[in-house]
Protein backbone atom coordinates (compact mmCIF):
# COMPACT_ATOMS: atom_id res chain seq x y z
CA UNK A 1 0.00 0.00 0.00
CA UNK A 2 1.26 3.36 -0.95
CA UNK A 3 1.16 6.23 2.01
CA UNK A 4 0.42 9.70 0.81
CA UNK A 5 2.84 12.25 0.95
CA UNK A 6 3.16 14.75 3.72
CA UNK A 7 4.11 18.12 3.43
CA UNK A 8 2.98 21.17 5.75
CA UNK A 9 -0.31 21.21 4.56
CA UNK A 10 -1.09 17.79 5.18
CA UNK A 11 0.79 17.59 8.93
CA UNK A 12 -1.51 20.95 9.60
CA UNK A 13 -4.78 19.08 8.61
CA UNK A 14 -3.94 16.43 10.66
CA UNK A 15 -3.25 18.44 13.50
CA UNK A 16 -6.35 19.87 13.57
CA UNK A 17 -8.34 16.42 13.20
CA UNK A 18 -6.29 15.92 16.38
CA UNK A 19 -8.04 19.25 17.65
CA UNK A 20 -4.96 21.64 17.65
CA UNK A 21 -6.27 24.78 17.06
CA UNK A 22 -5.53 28.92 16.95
CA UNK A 23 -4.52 30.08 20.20
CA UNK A 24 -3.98 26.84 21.44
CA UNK A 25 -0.21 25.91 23.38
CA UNK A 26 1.64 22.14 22.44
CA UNK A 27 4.36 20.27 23.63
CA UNK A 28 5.76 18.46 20.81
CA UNK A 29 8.59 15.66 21.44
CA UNK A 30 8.38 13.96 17.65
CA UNK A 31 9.78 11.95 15.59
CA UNK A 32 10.63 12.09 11.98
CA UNK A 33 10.70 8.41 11.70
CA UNK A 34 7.56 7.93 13.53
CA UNK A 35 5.94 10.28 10.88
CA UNK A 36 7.34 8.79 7.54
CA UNK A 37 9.10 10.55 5.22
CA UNK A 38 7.51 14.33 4.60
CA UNK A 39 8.59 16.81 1.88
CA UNK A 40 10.64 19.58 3.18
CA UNK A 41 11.51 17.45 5.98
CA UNK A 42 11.77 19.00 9.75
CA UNK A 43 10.83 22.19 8.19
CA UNK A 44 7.76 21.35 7.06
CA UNK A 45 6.83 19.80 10.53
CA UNK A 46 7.41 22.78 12.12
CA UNK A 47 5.94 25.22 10.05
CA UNK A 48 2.53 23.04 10.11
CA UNK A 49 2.88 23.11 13.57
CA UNK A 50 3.48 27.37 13.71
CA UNK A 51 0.51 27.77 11.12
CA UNK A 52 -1.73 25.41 13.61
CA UNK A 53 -1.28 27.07 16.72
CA UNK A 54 -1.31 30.39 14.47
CA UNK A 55 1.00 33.73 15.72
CA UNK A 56 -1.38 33.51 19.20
CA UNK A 57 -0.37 30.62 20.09
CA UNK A 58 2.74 28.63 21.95
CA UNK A 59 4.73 25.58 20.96
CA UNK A 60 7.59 23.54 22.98
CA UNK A 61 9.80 21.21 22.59
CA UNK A 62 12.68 19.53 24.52
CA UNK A 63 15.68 21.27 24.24
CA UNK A 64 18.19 19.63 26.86
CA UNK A 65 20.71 17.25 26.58
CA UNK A 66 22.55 14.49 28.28
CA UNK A 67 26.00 15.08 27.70
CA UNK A 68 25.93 18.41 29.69
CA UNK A 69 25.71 16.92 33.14
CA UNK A 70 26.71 14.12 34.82
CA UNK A 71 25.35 10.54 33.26
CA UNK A 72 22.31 9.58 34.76
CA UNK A 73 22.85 6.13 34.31
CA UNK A 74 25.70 6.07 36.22
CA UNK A 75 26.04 4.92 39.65
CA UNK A 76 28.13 7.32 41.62
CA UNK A 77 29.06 4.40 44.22
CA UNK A 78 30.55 2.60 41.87
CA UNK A 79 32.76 5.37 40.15
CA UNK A 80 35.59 6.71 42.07
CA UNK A 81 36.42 10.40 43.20
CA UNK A 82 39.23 10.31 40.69
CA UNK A 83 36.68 9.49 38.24
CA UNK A 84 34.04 12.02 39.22
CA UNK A 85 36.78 15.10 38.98
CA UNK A 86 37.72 14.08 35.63
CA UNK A 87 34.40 13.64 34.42
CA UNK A 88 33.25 17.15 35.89
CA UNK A 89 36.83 18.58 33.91
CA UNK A 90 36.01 17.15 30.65
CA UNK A 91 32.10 18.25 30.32
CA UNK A 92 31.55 22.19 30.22
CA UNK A 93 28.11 22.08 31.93
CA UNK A 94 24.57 23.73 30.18
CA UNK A 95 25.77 26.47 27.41
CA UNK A 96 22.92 28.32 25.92
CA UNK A 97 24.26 29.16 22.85
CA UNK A 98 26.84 26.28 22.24
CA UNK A 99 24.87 23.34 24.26
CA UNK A 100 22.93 20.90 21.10
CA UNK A 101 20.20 18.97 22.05
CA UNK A 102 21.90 15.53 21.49
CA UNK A 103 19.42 12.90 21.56
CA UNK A 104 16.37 15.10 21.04
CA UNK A 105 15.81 14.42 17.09
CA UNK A 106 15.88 16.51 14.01
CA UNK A 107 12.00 18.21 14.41
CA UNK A 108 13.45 19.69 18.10
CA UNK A 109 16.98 20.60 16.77
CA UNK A 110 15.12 22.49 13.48
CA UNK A 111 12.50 24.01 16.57
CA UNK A 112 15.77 25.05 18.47
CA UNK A 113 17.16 27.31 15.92
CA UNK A 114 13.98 28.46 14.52
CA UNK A 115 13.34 32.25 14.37
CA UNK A 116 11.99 33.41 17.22
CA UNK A 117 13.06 30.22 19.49
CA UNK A 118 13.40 31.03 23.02
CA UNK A 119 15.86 28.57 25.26
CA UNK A 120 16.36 27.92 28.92
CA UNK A 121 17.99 24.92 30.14
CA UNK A 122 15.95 21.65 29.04
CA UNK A 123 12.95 23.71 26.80
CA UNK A 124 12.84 25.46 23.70
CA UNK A 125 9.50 27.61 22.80
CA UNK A 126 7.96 29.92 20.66
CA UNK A 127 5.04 32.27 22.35
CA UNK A 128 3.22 35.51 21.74
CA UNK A 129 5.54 38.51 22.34
C-alpha cells in the first residue's frame, strides 16, 4: 500500500483532526521516523505546527541534553572520586548558545534554531511577544 505524501499542509490538517487549534499551546517531542518521510523534511513539521497554533499561540519542545551533566545512568558508588573530577573537567556544563540537544531528534533541533526560538535549560519555545 502506498502512504500519501506529507508536506505542511497535510501535517496541519492532521493536526487539527487531532483538535490543535488557533490560540492553542503544544508540547511536541516527535519523531521524523515515527511520521514517515515528509517533503521539506523537519521544516515542514514545524511550520505546520506554527501555522496550527497560528501567531497567538505557543509551541515547545525539549531542548536539553545528556552530555551536559553528569550521566544519569551512572552509579556514583561505583565510580571513584578520581573518576568524578575528571568527568566534571572534561564536560563544560549547560551552554545556551553552544549546548545541542543531542538525543532530542531533528523536528526539536530544526525548533531550536527556529526564528523566534526562546531557550532555557531543558525547553525550547515559541510564544506571543
Amino acid at each position: 500500500m502506498k502512504h500519501p505524501s506529507l508536506n505542511a499542509k497535510t501535517i496541519a490538517q492532521d493536526l487539527k483532526i487531532m483538535g490543535i487549534s488557533s490560540g492553542d499551546g503544544v508540547f511536541v517531542h516527535a519523531a521524523m521516523g515515527a511520521i514517515g518521510h515528509v517533503t521539506g523534511g523537519a521544516h515542514s513539521v514545524v511550520d505546520a505546527l506554527l501555522s496550527t497554533v497560528g501567531p497567538r499561540g505557543l509551541i515547545g519542545m525539549p531542548a536539553f541534553c545528556a552530555d551536559a551533566c553528569f550521566p544519569s545512568q551512572a552509579d556514583r558508588a561505583e565510580v571513584s572520586d578520581v573518576d568524578i573530577k575528571d568527568f566534571k573537567r572534561s564536560v563544560s556544563g549547560f551552554d545556551l548558545l553552544r549546548t545541542s540537544a543531542a538525543g532530542m531528534g531533528i523536528i526539536a533541533k530544526t525548533f531550536r534554531t527556529w526564528p523566534g526560538a526562546i531557550r532555557r535549560w531543558g525547553i525550547c519555545w515559541i510564544a506571543p511577544a
